[in-house]
C-alpha atoms as a PDB file:
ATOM      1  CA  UNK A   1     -38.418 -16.530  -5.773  1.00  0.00           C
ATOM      2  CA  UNK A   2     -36.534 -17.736  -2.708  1.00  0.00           C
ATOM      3  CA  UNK A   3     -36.897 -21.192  -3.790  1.00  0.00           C
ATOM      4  CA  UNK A   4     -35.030 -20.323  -7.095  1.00  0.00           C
ATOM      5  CA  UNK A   5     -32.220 -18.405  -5.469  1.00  0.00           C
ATOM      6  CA  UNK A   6     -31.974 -21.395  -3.188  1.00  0.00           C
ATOM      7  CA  UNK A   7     -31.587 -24.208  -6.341  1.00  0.00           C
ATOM      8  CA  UNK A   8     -29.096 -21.623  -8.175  1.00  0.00           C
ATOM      9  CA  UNK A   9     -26.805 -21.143  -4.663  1.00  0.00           C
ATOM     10  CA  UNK A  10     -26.998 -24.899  -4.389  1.00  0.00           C
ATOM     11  CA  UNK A  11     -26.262 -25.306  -8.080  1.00  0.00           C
ATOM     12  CA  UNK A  12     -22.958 -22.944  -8.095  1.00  0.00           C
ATOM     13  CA  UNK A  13     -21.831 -24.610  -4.757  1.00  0.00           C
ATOM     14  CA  UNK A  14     -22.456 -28.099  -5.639  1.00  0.00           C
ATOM     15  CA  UNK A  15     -20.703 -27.270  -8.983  1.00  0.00           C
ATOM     16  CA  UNK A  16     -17.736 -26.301  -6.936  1.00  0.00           C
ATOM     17  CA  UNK A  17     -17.418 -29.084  -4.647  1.00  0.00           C
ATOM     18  CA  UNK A  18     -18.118 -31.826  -7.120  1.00  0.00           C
ATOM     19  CA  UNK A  19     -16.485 -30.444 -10.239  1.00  0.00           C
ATOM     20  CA  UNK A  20     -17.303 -31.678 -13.409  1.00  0.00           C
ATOM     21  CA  UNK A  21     -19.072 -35.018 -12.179  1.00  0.00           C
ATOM     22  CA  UNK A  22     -21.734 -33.000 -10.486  1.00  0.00           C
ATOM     23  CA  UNK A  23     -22.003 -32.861  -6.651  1.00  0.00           C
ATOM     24  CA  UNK A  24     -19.919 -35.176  -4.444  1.00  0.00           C
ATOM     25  CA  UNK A  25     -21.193 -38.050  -2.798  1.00  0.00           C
ATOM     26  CA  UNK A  26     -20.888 -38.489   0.754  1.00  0.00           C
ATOM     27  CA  UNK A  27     -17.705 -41.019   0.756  1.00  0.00           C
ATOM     28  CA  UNK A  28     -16.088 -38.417  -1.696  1.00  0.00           C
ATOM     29  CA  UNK A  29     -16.876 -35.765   1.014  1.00  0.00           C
ATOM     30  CA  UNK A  30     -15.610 -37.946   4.006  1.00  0.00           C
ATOM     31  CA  UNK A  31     -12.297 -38.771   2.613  1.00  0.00           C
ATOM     32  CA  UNK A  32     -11.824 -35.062   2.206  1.00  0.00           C
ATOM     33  CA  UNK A  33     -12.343 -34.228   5.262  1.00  0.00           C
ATOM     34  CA  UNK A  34     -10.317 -37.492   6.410  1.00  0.00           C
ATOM     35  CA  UNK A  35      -7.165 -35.280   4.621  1.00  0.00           C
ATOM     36  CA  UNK A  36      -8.077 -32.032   5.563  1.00  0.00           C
ATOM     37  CA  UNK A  37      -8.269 -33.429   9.038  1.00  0.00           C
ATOM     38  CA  UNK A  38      -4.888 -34.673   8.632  1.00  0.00           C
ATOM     39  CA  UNK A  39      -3.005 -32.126   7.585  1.00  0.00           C
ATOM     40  CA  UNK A  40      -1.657 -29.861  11.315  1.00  0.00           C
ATOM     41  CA  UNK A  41      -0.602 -27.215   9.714  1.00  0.00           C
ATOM     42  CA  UNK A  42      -2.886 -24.465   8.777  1.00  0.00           C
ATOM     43  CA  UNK A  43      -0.329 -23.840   5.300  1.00  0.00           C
ATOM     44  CA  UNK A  44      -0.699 -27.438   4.427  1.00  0.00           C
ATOM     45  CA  UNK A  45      -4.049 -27.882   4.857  1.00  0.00           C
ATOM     46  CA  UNK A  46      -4.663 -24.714   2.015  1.00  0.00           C
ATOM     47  CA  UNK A  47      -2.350 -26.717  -0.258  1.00  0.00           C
ATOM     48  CA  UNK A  48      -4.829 -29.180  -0.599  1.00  0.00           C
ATOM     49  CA  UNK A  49      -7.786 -26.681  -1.222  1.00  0.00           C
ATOM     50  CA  UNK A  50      -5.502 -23.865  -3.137  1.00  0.00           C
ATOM     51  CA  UNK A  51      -2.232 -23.910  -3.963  1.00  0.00           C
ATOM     52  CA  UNK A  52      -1.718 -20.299  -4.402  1.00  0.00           C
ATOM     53  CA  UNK A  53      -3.100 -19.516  -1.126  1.00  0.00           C
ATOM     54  CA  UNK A  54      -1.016 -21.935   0.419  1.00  0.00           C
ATOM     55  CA  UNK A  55       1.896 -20.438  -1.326  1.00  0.00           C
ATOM     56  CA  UNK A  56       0.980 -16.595  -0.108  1.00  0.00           C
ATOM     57  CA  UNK A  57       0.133 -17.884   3.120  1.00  0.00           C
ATOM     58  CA  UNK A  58       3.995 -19.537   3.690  1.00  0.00           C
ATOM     59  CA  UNK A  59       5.124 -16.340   1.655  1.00  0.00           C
ATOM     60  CA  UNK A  60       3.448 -14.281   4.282  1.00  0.00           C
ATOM     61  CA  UNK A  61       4.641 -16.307   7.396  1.00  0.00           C
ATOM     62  CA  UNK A  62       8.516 -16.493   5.900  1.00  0.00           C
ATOM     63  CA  UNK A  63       8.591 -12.406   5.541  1.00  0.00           C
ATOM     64  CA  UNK A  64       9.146 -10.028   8.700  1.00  0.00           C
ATOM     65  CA  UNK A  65       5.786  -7.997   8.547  1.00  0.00           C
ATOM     66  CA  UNK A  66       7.253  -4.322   7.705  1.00  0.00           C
ATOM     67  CA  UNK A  67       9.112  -6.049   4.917  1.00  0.00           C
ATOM     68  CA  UNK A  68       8.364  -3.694   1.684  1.00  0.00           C
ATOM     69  CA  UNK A  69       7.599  -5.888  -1.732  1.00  0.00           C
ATOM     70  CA  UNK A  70       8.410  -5.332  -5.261  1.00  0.00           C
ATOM     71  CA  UNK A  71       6.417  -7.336  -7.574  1.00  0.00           C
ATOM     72  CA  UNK A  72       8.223  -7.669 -11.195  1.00  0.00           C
ATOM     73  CA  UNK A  73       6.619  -7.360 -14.594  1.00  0.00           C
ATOM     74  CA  UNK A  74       2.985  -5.916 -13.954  1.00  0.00           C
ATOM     75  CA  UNK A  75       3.272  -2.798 -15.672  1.00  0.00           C
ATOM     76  CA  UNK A  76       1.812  -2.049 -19.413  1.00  0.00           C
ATOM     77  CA  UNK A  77      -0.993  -3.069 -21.140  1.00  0.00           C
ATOM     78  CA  UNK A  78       0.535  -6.646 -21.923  1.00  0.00           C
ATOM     79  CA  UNK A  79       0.620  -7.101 -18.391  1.00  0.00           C
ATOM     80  CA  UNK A  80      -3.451  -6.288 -17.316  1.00  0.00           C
ATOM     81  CA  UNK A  81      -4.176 -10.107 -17.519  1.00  0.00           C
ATOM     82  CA  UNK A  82      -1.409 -10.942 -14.936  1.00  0.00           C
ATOM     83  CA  UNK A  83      -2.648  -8.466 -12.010  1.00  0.00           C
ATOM     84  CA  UNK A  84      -4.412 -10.737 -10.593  1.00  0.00           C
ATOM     85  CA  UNK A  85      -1.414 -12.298  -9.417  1.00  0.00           C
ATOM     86  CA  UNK A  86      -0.862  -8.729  -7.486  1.00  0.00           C
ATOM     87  CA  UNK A  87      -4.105  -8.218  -6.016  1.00  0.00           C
ATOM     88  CA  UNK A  88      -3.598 -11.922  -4.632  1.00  0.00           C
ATOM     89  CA  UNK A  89      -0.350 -11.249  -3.766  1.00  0.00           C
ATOM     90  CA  UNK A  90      -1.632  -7.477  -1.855  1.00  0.00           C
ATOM     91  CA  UNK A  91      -3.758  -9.371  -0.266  1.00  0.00           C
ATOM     92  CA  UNK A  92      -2.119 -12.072   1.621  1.00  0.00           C
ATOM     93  CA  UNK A  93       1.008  -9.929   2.248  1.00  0.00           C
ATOM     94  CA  UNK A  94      -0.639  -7.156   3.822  1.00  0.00           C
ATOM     95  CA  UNK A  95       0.328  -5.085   5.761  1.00  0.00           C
ATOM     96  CA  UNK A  96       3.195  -4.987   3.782  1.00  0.00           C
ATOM     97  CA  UNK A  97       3.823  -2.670   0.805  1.00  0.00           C
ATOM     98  CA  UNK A  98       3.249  -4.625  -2.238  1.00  0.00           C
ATOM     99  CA  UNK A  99       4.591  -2.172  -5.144  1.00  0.00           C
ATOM    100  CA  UNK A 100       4.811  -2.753  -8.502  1.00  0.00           C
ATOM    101  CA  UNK A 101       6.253   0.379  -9.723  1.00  0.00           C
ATOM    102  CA  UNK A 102       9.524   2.768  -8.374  1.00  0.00           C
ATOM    103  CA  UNK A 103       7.376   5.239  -8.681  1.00  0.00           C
ATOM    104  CA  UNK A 104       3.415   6.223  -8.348  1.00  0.00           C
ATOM    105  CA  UNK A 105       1.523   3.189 -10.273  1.00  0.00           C
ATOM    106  CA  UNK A 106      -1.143   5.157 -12.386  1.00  0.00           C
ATOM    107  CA  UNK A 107      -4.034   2.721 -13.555  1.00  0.00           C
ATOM    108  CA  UNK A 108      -6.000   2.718 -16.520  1.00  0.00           C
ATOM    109  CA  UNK A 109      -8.554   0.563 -17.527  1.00  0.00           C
ATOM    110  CA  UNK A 110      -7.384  -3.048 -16.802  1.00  0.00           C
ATOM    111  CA  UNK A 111      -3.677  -2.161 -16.556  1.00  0.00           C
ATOM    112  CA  UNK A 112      -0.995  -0.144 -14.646  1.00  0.00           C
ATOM    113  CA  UNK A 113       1.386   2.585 -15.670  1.00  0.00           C
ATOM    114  CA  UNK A 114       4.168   3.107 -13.935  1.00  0.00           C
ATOM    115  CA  UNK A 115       8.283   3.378 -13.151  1.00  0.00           C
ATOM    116  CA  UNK A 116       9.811  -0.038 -14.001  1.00  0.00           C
ATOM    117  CA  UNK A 117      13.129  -1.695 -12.096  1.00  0.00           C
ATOM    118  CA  UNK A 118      15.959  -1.976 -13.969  1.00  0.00           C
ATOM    119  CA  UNK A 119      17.452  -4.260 -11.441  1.00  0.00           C
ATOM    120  CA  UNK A 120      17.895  -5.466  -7.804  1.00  0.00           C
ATOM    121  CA  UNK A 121      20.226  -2.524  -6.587  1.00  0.00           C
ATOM    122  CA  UNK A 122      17.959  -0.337  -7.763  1.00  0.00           C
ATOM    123  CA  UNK A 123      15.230  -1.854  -5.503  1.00  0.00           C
ATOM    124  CA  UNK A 124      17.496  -1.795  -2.638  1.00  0.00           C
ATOM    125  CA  UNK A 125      18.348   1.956  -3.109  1.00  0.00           C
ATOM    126  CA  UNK A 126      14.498   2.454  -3.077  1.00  0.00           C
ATOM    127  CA  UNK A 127      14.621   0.744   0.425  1.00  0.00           C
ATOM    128  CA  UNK A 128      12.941  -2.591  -0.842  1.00  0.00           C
ATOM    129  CA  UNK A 129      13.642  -6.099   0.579  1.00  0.00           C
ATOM    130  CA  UNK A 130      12.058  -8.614  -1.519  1.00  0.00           C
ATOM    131  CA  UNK A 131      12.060  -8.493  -5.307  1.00  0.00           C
ATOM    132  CA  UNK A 132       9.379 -10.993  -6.444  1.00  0.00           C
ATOM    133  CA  UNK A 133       9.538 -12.276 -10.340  1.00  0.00           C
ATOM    134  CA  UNK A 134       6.859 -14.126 -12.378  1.00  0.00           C
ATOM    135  CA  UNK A 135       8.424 -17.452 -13.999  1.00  0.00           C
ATOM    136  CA  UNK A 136       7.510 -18.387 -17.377  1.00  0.00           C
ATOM    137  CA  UNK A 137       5.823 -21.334 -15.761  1.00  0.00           C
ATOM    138  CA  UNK A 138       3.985 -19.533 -13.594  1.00  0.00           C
ATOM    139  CA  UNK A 139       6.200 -19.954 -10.148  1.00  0.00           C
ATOM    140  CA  UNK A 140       7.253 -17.146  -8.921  1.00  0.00           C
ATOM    141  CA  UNK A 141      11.529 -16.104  -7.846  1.00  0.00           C
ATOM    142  CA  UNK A 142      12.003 -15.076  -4.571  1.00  0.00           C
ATOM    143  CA  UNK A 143      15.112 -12.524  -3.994  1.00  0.00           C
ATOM    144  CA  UNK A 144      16.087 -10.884  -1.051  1.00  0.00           C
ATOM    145  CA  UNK A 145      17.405  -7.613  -1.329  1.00  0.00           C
ATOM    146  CA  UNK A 146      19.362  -7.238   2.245  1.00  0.00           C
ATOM    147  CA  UNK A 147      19.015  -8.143   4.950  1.00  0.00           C
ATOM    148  CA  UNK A 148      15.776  -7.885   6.332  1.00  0.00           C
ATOM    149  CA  UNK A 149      14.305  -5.041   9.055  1.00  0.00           C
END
């Protein structure tokens, strides 16, 4: 049994670090670490492993910490597959407040409810700072909503 749980662990991390080709070979693994090794700064270094960490990480190191967070365009049922992007988002930001509604978010099964902004002022009457939007493409619009606390 521990022999089998031992081939499937190395299976899923091999699968990982080699992608499709199977598991890297040593010179594939040295060069990587050759450019992780480069890279000083802790940000940079995530680029090259995850991009979207790299980009909450910066995110995170650009906002004053008691900065409070509206994240754009999560709410309703057409939105469950994006929440990731929230979670993620909750995550790396904390401790800020990370809201995605005016209002109490109510969650049902794979999606939120909740009070929608109608627009930046809005936010800033609620005492916000940072409105973030999801781009078409995927980026994601950074406004600031005053100046910040």
């Amino acid at each position: 049994m521990t022999l089998a749980m031992g081939a499937l662990a190395l299976g899923l991390v091999s699968a990982q670090l080699g992608g499709r080709g199977g598991p890297p070979t040593l010179p594939t693994l040295d060069r990587r670490v050759a450019t992780l090794r480069a890279a000083n700064d802790p940000i940079a270094r995530e680029a090259l492993c995850n991009p979207s960490s790299a980009y909450a990480r910066n995110l995170d190191r650009t906002l004053p910490p008691h900065s409070r967070v509206f994240l754009a365009g999560m709410l309703g049922e057409e939105n469950g597959p994006r929440l990731g992007v929230y979670y993620f988002l909750r995550n790396y930001l904390f401790p800020r407040d990370v809201a995605i509604s005016r209002g109490k978010a109510i969650f049902h099964e794979g999606w939120f409810e909740g009070l929608p902004a109608s627009g930046p002022d809005e936010l800033r009457a609620d005492g916000f700072d940072v409105l973030l939007e999801i781009e078409p493409d995927g980026s994601i619009r950074v406004t600031p909503l005053g100046p910040p606390r």
